[in-house]
PDB file of N, CA and C in Angstrom:
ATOM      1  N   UNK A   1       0.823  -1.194   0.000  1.00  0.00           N
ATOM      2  CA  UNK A   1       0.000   0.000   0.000  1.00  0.00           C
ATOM      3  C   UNK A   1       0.867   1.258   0.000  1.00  0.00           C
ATOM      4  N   UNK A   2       1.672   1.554   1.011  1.00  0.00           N
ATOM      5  CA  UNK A   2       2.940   2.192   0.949  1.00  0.00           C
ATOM      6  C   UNK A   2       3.336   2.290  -0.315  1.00  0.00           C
ATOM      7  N   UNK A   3       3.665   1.843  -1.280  1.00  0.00           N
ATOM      8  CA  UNK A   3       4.269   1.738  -2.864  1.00  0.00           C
ATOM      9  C   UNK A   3       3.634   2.595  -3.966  1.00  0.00           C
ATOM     10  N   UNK A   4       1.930   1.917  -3.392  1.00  0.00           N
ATOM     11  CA  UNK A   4       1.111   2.488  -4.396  1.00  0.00           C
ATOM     12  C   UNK A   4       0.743   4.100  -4.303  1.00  0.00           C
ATOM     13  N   UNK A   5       1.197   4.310  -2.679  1.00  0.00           N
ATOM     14  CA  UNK A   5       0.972   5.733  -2.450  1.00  0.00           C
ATOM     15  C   UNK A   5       2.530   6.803  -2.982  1.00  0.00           C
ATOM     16  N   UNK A   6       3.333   6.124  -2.936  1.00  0.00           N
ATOM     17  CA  UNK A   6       4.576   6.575  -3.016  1.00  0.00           C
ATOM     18  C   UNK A   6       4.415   7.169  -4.782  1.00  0.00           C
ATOM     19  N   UNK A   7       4.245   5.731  -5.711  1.00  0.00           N
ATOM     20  CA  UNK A   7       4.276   5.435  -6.963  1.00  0.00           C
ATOM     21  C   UNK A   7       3.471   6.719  -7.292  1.00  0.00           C
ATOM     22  N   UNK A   8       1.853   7.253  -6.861  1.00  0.00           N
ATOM     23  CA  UNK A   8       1.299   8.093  -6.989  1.00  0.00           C
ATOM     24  C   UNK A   8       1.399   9.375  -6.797  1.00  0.00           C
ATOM     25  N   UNK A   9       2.431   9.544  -5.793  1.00  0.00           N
ATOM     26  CA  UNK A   9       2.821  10.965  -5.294  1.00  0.00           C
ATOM     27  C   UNK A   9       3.891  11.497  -6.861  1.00  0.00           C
ATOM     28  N   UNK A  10       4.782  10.796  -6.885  1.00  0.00           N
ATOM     29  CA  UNK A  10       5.692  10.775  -7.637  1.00  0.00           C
ATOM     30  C   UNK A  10       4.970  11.403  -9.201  1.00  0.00           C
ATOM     31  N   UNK A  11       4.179  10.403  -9.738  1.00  0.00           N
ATOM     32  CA  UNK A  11       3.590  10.791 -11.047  1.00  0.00           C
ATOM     33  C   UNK A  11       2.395  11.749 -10.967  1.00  0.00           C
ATOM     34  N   UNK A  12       1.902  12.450  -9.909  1.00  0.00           N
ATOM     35  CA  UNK A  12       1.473  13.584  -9.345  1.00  0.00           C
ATOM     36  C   UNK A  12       2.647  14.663  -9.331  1.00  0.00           C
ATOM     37  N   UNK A  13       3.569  14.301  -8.925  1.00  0.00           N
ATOM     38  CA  UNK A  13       4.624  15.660  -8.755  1.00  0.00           C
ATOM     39  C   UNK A  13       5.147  15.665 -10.196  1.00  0.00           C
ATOM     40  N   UNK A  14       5.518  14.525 -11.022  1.00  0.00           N
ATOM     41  CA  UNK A  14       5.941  14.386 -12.626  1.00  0.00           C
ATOM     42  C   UNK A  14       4.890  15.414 -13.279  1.00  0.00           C
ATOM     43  N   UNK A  15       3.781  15.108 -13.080  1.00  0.00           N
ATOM     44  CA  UNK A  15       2.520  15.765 -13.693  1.00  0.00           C
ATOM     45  C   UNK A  15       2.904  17.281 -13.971  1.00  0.00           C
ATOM     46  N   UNK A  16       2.762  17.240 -12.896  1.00  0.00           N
ATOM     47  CA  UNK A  16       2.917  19.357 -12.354  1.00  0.00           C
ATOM     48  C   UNK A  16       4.382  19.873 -12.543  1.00  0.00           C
ATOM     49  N   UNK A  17       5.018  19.170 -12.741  1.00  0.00           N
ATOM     50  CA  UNK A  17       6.039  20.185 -13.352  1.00  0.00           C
ATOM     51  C   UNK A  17       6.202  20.031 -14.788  1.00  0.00           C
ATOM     52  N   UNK A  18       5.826  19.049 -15.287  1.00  0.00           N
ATOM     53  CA  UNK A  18       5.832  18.755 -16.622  1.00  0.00           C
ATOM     54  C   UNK A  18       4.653  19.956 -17.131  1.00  0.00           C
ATOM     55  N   UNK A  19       3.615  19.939 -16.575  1.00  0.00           N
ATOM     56  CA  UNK A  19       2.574  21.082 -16.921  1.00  0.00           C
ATOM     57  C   UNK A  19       2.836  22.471 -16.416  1.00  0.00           C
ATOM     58  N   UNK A  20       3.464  23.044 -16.048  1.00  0.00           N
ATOM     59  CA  UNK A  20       4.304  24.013 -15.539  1.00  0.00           C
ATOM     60  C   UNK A  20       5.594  24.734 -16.555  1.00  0.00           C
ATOM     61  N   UNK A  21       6.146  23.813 -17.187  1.00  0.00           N
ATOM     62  CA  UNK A  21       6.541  24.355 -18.205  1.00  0.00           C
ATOM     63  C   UNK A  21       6.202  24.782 -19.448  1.00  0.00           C
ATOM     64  N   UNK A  22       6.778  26.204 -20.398  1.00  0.00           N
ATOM     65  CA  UNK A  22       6.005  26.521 -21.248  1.00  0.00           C
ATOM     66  C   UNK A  22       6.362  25.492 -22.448  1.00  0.00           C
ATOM     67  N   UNK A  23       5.416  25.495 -23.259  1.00  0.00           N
ATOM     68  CA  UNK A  23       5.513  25.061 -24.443  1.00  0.00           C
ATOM     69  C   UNK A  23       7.070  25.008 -24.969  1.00  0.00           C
ATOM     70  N   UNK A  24       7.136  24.193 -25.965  1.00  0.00           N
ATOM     71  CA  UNK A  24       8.415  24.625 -27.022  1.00  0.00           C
ATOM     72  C   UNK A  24       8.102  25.536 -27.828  1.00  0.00           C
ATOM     73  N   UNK A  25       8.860  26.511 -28.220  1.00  0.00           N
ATOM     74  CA  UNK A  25       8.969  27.144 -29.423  1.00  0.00           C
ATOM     75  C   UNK A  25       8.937  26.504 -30.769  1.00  0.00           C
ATOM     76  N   UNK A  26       7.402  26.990 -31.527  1.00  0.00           N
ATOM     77  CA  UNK A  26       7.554  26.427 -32.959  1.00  0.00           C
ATOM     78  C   UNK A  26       8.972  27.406 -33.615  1.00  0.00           C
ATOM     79  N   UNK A  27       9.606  26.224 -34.447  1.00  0.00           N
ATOM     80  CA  UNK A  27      10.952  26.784 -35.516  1.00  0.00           C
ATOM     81  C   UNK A  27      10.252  28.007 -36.645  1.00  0.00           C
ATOM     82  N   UNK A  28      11.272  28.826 -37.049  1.00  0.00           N
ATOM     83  CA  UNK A  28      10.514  29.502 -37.669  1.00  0.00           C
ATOM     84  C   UNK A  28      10.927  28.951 -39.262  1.00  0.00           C
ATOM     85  N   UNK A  29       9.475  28.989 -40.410  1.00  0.00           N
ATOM     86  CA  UNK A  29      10.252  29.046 -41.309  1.00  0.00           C
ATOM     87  C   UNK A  29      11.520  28.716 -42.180  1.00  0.00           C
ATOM     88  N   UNK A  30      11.544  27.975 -42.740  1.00  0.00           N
ATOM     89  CA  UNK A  30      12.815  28.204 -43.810  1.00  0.00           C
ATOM     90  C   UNK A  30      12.753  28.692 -44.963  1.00  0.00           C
ATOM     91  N   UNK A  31      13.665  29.436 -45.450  1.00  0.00           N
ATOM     92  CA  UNK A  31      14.097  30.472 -45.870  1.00  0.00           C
ATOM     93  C   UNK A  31      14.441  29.958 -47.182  1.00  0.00           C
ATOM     94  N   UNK A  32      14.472  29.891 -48.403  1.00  0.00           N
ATOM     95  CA  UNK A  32      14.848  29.499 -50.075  1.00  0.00           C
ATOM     96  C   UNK A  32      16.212  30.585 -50.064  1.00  0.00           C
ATOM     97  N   UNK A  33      17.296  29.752 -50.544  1.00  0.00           N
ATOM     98  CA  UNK A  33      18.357  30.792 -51.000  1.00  0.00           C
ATOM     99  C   UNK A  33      18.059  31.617 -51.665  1.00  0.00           C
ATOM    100  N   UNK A  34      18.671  32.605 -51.498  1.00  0.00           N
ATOM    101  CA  UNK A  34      18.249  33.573 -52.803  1.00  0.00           C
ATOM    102  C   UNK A  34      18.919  33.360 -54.574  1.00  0.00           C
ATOM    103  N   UNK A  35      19.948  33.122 -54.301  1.00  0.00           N
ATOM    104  CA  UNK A  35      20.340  32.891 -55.541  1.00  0.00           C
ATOM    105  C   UNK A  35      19.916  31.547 -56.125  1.00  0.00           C
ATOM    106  N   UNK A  36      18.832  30.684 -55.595  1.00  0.00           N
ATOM    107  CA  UNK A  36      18.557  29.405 -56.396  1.00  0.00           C
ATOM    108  C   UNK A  36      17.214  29.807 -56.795  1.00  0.00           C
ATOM    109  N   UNK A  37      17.208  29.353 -58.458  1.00  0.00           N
ATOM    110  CA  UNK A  37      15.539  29.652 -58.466  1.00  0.00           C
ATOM    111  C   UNK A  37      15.117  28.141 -58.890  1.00  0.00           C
ATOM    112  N   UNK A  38      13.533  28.033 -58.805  1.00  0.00           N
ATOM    113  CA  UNK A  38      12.698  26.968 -58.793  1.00  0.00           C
ATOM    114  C   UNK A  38      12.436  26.452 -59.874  1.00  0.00           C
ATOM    115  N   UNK A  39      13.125  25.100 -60.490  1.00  0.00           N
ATOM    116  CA  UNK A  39      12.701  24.853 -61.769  1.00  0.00           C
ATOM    117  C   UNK A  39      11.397  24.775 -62.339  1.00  0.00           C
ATOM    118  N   UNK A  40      10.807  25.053 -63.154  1.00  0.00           N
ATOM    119  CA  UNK A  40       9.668  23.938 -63.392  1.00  0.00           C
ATOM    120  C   UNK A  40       9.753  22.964 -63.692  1.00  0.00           C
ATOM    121  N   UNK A  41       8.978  21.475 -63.686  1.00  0.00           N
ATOM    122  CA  UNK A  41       8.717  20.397 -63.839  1.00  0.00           C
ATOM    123  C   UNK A  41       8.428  19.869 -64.846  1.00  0.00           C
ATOM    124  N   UNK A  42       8.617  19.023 -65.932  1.00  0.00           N
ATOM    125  CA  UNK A  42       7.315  18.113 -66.664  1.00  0.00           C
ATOM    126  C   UNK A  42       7.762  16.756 -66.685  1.00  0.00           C
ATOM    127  N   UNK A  43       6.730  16.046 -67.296  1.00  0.00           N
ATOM    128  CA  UNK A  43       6.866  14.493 -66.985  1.00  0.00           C
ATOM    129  C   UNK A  43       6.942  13.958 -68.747  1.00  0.00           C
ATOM    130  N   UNK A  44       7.954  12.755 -68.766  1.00  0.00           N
ATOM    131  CA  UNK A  44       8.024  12.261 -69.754  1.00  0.00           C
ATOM    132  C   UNK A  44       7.203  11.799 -70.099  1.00  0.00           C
ATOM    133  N   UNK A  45       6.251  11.609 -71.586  1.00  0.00           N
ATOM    134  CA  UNK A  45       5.007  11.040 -72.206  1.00  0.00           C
ATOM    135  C   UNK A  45       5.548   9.523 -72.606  1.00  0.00           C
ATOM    136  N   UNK A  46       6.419   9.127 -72.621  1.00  0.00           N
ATOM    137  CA  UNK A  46       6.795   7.939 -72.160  1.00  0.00           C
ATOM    138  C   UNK A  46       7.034   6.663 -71.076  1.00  0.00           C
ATOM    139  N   UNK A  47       8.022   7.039 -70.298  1.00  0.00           N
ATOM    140  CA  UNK A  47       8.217   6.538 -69.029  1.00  0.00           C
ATOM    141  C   UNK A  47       7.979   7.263 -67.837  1.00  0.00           C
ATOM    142  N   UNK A  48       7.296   8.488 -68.029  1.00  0.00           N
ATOM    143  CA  UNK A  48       6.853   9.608 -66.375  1.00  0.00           C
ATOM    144  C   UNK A  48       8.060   9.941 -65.916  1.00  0.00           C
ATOM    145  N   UNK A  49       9.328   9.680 -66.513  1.00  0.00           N
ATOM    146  CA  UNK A  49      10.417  10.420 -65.360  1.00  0.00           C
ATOM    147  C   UNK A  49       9.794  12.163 -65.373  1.00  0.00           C
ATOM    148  N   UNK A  50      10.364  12.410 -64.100  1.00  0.00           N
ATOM    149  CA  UNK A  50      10.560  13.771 -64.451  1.00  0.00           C
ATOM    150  C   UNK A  50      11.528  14.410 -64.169  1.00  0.00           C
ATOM    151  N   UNK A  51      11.478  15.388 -65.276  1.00  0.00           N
ATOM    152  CA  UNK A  51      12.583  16.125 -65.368  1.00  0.00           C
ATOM    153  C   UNK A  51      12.319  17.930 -65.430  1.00  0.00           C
ATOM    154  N   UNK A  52      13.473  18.859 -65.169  1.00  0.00           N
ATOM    155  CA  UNK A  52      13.425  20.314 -65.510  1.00  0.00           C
ATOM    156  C   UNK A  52      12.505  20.233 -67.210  1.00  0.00           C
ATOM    157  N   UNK A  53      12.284  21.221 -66.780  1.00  0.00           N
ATOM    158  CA  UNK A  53      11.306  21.679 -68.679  1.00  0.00           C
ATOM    159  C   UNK A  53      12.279  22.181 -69.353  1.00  0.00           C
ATOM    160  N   UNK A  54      13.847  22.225 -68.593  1.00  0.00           N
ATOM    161  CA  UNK A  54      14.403  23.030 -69.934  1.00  0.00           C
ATOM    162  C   UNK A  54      15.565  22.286 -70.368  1.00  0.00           C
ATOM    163  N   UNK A  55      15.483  20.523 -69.679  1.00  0.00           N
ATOM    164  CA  UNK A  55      16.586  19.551 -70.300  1.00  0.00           C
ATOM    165  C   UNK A  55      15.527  18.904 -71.070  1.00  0.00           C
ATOM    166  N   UNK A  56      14.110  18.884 -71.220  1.00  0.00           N
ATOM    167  CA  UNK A  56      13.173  17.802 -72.243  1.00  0.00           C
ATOM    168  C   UNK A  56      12.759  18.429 -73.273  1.00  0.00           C
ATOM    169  N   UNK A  57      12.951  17.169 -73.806  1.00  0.00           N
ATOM    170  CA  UNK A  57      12.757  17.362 -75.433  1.00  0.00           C
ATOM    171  C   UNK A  57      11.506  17.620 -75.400  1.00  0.00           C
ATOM    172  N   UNK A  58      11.173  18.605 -76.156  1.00  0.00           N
ATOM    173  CA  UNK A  58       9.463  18.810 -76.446  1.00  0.00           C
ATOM    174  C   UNK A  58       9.685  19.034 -78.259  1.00  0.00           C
ATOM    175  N   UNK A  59       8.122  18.833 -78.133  1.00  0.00           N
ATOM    176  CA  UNK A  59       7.253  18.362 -79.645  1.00  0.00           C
ATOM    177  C   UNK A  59       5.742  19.051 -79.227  1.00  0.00           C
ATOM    178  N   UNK A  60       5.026  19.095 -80.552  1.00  0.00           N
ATOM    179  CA  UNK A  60       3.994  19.042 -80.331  1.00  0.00           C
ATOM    180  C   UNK A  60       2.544  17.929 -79.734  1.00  0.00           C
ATOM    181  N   UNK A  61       3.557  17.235 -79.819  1.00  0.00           N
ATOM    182  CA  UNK A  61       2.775  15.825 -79.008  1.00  0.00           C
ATOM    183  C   UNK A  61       2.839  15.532 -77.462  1.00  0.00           C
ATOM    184  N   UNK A  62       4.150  16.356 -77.164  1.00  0.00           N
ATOM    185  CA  UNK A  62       4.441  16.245 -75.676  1.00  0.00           C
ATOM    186  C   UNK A  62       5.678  16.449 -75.187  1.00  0.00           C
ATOM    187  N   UNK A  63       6.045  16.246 -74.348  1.00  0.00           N
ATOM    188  CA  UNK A  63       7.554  16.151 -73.555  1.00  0.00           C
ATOM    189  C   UNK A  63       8.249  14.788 -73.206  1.00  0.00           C
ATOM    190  N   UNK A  64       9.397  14.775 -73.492  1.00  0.00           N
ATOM    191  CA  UNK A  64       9.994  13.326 -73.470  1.00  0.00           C
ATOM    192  C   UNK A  64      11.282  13.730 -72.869  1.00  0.00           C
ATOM    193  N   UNK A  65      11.901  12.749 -71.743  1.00  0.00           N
ATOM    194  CA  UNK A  65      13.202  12.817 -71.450  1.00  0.00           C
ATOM    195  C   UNK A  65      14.190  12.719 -72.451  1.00  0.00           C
ATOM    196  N   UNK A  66      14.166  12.080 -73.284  1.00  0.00           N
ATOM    197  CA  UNK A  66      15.234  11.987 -74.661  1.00  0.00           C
ATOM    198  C   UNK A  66      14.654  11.828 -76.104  1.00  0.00           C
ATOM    199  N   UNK A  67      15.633  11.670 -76.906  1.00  0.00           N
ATOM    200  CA  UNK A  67      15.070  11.911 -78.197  1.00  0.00           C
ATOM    201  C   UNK A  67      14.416  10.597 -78.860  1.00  0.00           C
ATOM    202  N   UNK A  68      15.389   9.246 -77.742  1.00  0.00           N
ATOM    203  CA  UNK A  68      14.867   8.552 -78.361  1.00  0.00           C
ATOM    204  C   UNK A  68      13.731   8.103 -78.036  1.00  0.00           C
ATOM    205  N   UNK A  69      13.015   8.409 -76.831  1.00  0.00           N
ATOM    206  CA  UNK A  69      11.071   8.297 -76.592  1.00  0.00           C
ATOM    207  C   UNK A  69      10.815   9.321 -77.480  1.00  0.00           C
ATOM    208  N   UNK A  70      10.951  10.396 -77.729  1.00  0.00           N
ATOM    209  CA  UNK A  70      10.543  11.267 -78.722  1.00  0.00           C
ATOM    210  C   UNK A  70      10.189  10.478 -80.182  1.00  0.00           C
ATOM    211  N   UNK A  71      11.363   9.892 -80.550  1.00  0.00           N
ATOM    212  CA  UNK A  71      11.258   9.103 -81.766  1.00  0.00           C
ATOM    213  C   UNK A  71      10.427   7.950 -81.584  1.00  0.00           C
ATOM    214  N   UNK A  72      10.301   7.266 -80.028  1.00  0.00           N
ATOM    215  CA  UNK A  72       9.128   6.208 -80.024  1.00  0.00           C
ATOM    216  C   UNK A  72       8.283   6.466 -80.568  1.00  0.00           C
ATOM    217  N   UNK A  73       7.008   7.677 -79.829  1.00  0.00           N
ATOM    218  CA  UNK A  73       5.772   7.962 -79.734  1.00  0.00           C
ATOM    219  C   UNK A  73       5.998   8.949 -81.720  1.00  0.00           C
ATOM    220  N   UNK A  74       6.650   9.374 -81.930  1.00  0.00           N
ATOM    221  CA  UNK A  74       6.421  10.249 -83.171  1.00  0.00           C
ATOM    222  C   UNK A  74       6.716   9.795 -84.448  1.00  0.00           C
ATOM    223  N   UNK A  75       7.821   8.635 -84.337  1.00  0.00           N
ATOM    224  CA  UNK A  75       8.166   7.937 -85.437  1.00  0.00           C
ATOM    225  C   UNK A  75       9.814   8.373 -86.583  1.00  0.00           C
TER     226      UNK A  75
END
């Protein structure tokens, strides 16, 4: 009985100081370098890689990682 009162005091006193302290501080923000800018995206009409829009081959049919899906789908 002794134990169970002890055991209880204890996670009673854990309680209250644990609730007694303030919060953590949310982090603020991160910040984008300035000198990097954001590529755009597109997806190959072949296999979906994706890649920057300004290493794919484009057509009027679509965007392709290389020339030779280009030459798949176009002939």
């Amino acid at each position: 009985m002794k134990l169970l009162i002890v055991i209880l005091a204890i996670a009673v006193g854990i309680w209250l100081w644990r609730s007694r302290r303030p919060p953590p501080q949310a982090a603020p923000p991160r910040k984008r370098p300035a000198g990097k800018a954001v590529a755009e995206m597109t997806r190959c009409a072949v296999c979906g890689l994706h890649l920057p829009l300004a290493d794919a081959e484009r057509s009027a049919r679509g965007t392709y990682c290389s020339v030779e899906h280009r030459r798949q789908i176009e002939g």
